[in-house]
Structures are given as structure tokens and as C-alpha cells.
ModelCIF file with pLDDT and N, C-alpha, C, O atoms, coordinates in Angstrom:
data_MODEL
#
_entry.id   MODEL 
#
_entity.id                         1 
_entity.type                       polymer 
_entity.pdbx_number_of_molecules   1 
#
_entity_poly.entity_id                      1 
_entity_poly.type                           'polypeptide(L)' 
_entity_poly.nstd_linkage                   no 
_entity_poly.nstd_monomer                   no 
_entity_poly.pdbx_seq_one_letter_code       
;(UNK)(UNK)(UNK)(UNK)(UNK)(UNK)(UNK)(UNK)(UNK)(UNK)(UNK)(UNK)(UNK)(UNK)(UNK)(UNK)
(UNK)(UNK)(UNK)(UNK)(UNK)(UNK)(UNK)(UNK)(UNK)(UNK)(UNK)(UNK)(UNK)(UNK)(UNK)(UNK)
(UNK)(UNK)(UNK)(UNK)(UNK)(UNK)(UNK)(UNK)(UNK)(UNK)
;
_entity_poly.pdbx_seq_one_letter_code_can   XXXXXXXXXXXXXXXXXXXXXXXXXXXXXXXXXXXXXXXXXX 
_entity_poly.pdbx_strand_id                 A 
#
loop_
_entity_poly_seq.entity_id 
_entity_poly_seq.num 
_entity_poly_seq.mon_id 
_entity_poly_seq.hetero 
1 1  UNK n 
1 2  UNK n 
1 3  UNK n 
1 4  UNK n 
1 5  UNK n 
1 6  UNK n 
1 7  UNK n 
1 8  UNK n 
1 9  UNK n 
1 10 UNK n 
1 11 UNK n 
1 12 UNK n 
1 13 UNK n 
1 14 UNK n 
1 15 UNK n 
1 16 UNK n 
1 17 UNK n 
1 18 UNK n 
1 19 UNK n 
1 20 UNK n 
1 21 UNK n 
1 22 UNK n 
1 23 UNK n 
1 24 UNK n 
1 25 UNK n 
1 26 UNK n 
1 27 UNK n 
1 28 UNK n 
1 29 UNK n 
1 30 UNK n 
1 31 UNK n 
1 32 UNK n 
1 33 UNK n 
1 34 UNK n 
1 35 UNK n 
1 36 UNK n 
1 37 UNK n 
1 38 UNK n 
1 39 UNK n 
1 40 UNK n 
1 41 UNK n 
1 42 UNK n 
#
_struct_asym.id          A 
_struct_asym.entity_id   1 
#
loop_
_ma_qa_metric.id 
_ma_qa_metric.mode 
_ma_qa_metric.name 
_ma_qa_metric.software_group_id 
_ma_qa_metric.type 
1 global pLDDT . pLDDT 
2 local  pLDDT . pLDDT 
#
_ma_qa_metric_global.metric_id      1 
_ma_qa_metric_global.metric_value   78.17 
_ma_qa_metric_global.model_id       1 
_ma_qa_metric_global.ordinal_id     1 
#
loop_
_ma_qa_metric_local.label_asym_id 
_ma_qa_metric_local.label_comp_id 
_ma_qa_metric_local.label_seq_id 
_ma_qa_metric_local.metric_id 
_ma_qa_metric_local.metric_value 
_ma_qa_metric_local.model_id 
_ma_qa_metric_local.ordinal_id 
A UNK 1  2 89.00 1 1  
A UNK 2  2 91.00 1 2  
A UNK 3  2 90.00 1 3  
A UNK 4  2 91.00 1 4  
A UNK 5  2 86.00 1 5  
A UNK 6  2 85.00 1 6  
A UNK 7  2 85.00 1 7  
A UNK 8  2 82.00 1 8  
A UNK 9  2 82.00 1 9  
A UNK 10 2 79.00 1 10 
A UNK 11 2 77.00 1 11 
A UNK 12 2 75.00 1 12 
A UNK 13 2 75.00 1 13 
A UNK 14 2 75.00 1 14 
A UNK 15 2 76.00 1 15 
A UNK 16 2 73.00 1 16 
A UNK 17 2 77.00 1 17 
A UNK 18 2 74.00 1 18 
A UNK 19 2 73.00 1 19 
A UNK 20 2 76.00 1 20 
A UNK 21 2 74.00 1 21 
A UNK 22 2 69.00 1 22 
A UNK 23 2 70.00 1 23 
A UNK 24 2 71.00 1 24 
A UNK 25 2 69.00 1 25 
A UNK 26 2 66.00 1 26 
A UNK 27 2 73.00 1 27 
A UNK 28 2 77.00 1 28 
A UNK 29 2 76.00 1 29 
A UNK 30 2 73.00 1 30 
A UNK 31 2 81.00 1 31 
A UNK 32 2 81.00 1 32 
A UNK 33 2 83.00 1 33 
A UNK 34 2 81.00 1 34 
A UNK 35 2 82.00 1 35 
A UNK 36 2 79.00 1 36 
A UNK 37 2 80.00 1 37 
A UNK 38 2 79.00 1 38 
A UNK 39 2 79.00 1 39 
A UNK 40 2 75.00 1 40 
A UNK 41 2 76.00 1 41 
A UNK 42 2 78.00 1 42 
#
loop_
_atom_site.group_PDB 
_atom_site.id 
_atom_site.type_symbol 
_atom_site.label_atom_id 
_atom_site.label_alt_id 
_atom_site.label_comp_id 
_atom_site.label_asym_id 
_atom_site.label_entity_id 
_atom_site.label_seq_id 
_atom_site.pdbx_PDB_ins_code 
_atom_site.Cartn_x 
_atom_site.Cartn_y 
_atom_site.Cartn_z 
_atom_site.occupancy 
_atom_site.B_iso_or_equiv 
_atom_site.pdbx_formal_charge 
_atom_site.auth_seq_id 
_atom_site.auth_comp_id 
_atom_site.auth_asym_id 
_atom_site.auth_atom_id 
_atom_site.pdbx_PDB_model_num 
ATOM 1   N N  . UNK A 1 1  ? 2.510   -17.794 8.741   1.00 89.00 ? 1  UNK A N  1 
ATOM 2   C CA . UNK A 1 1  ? 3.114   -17.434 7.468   1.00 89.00 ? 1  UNK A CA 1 
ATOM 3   C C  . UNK A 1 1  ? 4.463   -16.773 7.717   1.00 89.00 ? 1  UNK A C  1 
ATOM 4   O O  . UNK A 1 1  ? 4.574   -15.906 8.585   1.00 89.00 ? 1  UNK A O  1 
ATOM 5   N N  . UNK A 1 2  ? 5.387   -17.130 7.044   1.00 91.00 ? 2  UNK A N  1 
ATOM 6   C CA . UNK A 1 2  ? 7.076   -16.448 6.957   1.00 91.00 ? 2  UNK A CA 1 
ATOM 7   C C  . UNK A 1 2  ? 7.178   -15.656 6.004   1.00 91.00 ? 2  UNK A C  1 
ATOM 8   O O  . UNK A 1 2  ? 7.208   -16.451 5.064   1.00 91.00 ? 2  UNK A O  1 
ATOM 9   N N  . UNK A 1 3  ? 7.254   -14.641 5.558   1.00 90.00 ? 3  UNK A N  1 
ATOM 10  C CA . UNK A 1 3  ? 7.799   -13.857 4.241   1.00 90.00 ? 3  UNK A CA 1 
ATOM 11  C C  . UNK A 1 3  ? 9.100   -13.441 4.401   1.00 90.00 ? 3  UNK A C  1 
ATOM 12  O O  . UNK A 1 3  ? 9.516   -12.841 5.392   1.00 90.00 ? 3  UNK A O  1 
ATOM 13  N N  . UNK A 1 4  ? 10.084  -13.913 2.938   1.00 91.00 ? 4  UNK A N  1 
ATOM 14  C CA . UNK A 1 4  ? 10.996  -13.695 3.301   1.00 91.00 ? 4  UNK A CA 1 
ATOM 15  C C  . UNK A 1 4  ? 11.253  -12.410 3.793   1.00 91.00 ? 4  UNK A C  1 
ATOM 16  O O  . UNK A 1 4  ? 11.727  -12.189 4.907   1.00 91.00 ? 4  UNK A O  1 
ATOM 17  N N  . UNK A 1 5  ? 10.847  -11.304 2.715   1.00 86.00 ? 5  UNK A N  1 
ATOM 18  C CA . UNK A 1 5  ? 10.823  -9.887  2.827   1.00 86.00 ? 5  UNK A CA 1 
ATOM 19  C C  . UNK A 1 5  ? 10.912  -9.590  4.079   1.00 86.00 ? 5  UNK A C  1 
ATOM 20  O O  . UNK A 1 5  ? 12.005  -9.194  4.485   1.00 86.00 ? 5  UNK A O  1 
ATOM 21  N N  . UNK A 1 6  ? 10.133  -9.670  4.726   1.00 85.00 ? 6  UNK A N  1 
ATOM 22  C CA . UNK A 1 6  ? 10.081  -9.412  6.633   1.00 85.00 ? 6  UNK A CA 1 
ATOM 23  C C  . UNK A 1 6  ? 10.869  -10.212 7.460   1.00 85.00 ? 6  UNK A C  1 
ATOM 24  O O  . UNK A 1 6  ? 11.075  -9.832  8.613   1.00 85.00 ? 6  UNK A O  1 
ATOM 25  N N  . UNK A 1 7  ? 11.339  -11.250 7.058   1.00 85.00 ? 7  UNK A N  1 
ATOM 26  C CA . UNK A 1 7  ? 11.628  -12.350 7.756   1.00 85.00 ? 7  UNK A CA 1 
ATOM 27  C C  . UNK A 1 7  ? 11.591  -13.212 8.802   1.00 85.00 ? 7  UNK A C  1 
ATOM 28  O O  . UNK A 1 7  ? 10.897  -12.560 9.582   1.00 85.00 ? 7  UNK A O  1 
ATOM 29  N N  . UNK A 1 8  ? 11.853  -14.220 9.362   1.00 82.00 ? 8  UNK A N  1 
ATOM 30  C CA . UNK A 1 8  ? 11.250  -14.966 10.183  1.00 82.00 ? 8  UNK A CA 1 
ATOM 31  C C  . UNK A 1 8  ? 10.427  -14.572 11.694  1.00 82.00 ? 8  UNK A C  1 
ATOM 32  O O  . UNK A 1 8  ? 9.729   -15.264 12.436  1.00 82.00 ? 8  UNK A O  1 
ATOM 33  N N  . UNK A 1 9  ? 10.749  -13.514 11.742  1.00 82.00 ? 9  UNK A N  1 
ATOM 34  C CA . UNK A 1 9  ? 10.589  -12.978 13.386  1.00 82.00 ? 9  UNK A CA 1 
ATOM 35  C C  . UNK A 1 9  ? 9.228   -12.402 12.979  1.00 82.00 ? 9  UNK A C  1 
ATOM 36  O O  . UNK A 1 9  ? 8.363   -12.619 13.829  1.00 82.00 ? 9  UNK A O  1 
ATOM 37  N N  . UNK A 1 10 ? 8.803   -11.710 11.879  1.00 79.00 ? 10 UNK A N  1 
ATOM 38  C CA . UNK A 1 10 ? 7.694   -11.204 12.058  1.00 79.00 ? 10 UNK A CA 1 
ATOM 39  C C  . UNK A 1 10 ? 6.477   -11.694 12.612  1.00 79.00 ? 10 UNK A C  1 
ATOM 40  O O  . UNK A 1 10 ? 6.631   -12.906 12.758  1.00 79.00 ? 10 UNK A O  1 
ATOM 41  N N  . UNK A 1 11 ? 4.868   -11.207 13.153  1.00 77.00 ? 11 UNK A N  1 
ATOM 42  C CA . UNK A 1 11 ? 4.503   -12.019 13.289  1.00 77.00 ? 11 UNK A CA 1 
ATOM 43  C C  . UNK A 1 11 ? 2.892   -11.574 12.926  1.00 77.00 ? 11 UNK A C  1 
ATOM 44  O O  . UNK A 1 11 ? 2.808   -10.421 12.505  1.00 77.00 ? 11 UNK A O  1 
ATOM 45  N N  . UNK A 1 12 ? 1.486   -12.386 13.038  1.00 75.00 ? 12 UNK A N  1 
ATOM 46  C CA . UNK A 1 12 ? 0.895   -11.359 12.891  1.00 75.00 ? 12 UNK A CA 1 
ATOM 47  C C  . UNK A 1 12 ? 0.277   -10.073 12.698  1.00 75.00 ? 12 UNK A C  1 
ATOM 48  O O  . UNK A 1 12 ? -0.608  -9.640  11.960  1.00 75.00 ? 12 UNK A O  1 
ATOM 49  N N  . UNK A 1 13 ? 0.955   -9.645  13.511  1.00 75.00 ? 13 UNK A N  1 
ATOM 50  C CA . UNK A 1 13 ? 0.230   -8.221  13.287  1.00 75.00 ? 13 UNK A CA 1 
ATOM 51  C C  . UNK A 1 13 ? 1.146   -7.607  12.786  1.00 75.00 ? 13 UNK A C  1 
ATOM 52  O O  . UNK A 1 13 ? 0.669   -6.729  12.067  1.00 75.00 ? 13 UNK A O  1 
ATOM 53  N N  . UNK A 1 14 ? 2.275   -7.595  12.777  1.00 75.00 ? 14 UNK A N  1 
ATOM 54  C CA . UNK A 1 14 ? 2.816   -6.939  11.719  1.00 75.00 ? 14 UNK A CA 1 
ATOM 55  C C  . UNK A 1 14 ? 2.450   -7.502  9.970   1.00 75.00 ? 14 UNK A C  1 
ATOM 56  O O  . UNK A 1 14 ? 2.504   -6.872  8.914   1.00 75.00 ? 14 UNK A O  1 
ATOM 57  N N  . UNK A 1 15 ? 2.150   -8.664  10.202  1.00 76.00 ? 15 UNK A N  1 
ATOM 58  C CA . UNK A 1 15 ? 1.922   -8.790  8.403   1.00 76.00 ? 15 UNK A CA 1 
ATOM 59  C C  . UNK A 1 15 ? 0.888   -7.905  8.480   1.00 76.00 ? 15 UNK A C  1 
ATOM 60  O O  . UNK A 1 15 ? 0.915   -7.138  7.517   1.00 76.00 ? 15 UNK A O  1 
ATOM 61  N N  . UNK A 1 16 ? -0.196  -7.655  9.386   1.00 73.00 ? 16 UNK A N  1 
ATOM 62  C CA . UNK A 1 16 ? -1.716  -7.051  8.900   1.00 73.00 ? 16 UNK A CA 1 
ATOM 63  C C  . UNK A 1 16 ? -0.894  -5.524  8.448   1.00 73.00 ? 16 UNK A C  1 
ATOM 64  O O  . UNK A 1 16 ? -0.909  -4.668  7.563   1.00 73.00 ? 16 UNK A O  1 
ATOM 65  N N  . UNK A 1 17 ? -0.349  -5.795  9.446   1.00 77.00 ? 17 UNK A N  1 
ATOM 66  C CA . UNK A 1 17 ? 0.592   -3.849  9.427   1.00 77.00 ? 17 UNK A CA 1 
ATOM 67  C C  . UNK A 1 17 ? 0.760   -3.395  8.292   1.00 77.00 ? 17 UNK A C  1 
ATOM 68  O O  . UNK A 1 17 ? 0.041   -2.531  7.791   1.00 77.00 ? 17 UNK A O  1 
ATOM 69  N N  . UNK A 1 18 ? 1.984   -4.060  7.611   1.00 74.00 ? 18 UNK A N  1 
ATOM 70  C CA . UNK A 1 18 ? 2.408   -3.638  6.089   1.00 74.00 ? 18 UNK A CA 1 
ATOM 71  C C  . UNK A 1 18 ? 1.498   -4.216  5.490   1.00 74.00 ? 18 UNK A C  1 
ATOM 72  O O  . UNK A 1 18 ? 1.619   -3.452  4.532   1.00 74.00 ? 18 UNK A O  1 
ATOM 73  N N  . UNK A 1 19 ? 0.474   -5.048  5.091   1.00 73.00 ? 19 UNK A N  1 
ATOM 74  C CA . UNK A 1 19 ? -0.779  -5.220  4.071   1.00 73.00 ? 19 UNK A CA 1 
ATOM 75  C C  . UNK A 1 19 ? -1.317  -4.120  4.057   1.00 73.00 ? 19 UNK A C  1 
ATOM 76  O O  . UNK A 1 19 ? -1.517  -3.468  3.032   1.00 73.00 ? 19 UNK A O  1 
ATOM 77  N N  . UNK A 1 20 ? -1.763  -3.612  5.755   1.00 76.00 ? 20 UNK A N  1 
ATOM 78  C CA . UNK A 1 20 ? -2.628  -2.192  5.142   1.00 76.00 ? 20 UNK A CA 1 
ATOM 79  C C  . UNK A 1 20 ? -2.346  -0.972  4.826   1.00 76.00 ? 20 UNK A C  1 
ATOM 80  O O  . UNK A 1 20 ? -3.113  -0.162  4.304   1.00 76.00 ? 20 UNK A O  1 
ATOM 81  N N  . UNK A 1 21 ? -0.735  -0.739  5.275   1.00 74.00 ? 21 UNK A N  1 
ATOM 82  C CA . UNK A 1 21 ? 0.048   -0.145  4.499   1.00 74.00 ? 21 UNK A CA 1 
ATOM 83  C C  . UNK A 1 21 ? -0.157  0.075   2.896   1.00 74.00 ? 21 UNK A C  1 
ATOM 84  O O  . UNK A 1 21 ? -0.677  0.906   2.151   1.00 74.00 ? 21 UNK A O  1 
ATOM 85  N N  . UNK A 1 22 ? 0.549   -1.147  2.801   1.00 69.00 ? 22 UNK A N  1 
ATOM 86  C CA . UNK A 1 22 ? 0.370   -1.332  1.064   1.00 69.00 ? 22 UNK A CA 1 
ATOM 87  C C  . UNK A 1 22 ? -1.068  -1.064  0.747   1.00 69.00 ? 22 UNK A C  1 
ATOM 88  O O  . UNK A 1 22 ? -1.324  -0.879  -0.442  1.00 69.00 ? 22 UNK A O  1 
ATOM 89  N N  . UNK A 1 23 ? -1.573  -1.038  1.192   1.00 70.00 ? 23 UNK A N  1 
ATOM 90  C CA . UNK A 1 23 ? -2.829  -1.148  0.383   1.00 70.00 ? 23 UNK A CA 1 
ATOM 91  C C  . UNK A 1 23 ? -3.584  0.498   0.683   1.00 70.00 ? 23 UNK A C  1 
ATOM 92  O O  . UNK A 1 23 ? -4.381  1.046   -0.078  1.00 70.00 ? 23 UNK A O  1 
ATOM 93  N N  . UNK A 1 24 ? -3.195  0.916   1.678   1.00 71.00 ? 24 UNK A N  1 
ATOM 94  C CA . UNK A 1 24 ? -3.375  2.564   1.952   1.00 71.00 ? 24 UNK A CA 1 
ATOM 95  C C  . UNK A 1 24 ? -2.329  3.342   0.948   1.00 71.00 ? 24 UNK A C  1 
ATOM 96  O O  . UNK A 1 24 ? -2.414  4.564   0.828   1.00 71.00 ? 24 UNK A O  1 
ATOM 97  N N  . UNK A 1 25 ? -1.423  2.650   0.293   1.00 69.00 ? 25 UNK A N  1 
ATOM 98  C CA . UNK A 1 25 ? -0.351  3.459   -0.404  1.00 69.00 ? 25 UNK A CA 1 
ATOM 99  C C  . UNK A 1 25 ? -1.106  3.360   -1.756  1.00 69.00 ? 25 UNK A C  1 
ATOM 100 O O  . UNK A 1 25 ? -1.431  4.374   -2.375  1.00 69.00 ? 25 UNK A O  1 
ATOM 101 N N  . UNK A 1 26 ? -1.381  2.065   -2.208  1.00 66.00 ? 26 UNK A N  1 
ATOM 102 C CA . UNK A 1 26 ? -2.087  2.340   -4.068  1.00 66.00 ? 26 UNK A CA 1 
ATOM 103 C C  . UNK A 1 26 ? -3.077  2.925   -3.806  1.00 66.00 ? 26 UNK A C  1 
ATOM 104 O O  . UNK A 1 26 ? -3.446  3.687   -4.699  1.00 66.00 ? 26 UNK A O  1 
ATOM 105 N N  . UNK A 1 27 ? -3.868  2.880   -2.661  1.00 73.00 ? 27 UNK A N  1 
ATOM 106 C CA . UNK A 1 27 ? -5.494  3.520   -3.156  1.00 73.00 ? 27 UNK A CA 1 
ATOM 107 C C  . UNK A 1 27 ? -5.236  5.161   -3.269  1.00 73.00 ? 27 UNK A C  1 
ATOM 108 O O  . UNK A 1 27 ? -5.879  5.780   -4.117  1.00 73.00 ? 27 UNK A O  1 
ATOM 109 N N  . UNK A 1 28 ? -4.197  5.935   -2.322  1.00 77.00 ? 28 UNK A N  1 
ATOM 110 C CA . UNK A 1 28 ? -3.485  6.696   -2.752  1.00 77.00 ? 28 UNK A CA 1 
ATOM 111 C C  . UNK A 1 28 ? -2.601  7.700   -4.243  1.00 77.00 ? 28 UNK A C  1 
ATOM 112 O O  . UNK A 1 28 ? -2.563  8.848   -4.683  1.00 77.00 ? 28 UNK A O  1 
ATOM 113 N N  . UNK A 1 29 ? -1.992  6.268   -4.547  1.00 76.00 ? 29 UNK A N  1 
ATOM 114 C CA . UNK A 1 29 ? -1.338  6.442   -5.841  1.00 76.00 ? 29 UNK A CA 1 
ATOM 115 C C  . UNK A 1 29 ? -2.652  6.551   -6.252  1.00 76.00 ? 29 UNK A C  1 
ATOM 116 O O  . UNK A 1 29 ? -3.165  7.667   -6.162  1.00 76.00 ? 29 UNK A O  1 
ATOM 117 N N  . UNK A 1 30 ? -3.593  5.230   -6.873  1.00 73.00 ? 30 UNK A N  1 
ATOM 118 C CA . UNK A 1 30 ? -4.332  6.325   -7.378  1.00 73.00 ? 30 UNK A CA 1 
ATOM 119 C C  . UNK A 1 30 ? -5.295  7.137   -7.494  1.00 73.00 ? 30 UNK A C  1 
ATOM 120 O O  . UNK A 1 30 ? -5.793  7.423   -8.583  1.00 73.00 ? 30 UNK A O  1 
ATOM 121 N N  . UNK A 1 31 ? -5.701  7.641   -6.300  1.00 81.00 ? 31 UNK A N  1 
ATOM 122 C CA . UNK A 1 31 ? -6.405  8.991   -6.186  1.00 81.00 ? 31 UNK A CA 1 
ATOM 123 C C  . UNK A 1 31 ? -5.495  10.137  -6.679  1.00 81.00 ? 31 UNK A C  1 
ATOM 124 O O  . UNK A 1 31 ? -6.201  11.010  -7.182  1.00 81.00 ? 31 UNK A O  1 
ATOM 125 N N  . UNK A 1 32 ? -4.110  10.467  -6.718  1.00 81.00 ? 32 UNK A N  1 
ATOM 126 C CA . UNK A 1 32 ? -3.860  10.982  -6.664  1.00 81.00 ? 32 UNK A CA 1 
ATOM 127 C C  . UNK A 1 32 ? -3.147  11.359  -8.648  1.00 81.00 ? 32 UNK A C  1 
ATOM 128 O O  . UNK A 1 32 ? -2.528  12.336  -9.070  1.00 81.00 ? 32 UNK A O  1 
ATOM 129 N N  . UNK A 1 33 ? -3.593  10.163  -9.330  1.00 83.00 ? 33 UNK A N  1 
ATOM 130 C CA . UNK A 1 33 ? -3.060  10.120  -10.871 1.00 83.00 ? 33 UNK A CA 1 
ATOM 131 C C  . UNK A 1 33 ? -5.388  10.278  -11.046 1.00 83.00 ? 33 UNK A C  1 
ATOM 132 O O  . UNK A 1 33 ? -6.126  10.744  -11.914 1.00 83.00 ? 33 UNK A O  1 
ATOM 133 N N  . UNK A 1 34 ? -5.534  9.867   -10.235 1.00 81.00 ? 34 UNK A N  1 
ATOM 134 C CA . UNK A 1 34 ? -7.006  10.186  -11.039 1.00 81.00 ? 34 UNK A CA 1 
ATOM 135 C C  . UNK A 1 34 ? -7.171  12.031  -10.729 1.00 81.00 ? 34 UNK A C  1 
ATOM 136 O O  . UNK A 1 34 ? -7.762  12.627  -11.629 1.00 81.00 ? 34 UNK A O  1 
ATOM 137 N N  . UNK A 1 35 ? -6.866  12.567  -9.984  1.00 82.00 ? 35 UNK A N  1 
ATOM 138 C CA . UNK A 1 35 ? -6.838  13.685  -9.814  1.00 82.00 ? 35 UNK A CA 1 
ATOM 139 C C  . UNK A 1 35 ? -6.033  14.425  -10.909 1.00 82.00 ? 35 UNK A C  1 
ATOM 140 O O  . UNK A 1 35 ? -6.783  15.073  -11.639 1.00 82.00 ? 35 UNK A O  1 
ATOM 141 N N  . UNK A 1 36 ? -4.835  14.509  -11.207 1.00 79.00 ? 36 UNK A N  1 
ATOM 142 C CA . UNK A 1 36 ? -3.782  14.858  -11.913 1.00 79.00 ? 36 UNK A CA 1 
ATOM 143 C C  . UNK A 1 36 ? -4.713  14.764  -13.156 1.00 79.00 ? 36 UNK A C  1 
ATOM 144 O O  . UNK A 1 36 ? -5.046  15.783  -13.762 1.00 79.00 ? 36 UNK A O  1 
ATOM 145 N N  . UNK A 1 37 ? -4.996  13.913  -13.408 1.00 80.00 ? 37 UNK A N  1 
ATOM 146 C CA . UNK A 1 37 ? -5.446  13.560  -14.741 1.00 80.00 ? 37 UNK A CA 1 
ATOM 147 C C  . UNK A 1 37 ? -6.649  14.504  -15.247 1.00 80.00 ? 37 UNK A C  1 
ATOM 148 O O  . UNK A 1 37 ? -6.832  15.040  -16.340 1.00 80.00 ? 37 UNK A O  1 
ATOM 149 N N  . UNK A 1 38 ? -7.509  14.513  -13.891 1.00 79.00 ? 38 UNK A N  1 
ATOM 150 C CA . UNK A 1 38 ? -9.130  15.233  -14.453 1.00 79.00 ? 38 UNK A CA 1 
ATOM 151 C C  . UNK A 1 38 ? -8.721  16.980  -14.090 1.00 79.00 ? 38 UNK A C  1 
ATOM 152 O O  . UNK A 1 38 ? -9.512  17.903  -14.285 1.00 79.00 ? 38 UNK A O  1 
ATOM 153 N N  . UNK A 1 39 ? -7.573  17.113  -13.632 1.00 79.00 ? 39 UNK A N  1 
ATOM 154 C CA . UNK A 1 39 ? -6.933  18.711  -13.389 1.00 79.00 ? 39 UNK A CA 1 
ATOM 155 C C  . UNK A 1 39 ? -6.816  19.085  -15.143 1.00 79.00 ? 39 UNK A C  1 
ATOM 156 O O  . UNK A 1 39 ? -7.190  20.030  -15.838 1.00 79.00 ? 39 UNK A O  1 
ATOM 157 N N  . UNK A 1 40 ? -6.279  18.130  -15.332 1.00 75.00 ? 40 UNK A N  1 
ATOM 158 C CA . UNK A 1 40 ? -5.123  18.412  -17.501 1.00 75.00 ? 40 UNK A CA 1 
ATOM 159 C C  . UNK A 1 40 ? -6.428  18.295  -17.780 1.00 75.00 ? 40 UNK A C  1 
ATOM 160 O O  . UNK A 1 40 ? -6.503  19.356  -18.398 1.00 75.00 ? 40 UNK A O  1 
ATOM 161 N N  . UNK A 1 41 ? -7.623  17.826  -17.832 1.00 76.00 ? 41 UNK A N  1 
ATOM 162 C CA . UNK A 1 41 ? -8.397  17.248  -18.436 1.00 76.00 ? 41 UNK A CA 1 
ATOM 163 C C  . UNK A 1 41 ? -9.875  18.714  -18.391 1.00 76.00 ? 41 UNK A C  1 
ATOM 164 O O  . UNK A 1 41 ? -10.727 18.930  -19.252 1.00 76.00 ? 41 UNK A O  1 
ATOM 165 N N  . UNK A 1 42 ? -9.672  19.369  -17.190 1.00 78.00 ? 42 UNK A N  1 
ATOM 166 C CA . UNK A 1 42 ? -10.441 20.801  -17.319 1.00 78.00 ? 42 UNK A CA 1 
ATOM 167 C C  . UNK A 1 42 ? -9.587  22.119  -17.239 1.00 78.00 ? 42 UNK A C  1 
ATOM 168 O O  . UNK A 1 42 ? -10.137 23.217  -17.333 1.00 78.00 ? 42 UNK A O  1 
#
């Protein structure tokens, strides 16, 4: 697979890299708006 975003050189393991990145960053975001939220909320 090529993405441009990364571009041609990348290779494996770097795609796994930034996928689990990204995906360690929203589960993040939102733990961190579900928190915020149930703080206003008591």
C-alpha cells in the first residue's frame, strides 16, 4: 500500500505505526470529553 500522506518510501511498519497512533489518539480524545463531561455533570 502507498499513501500519499506518508509517501512512497513508507513501508509496513510504519503504516502499522501511525494506525496505532491514530487510533491511541481518539480513544484518548474520547476518554478524555467523556470525563469532562461526567466532571460538569456531578
Amino acid at each position: 500500500f502507498i499513501t500519499v500522506e506518508l509517501g512512497a518510501d513508507a513501508d509496513p511498519f510504519m503504516l502499522h505505526l501511525y494506525a496505532a497512533l491514530a487510533e491511541k489518539e481518539r480513544a484518548l480524545i474520547s476518554a478524555r470529553t467523556k470525563a469532562a463531561l461526567a466532571a460538569k455533570k456531578a
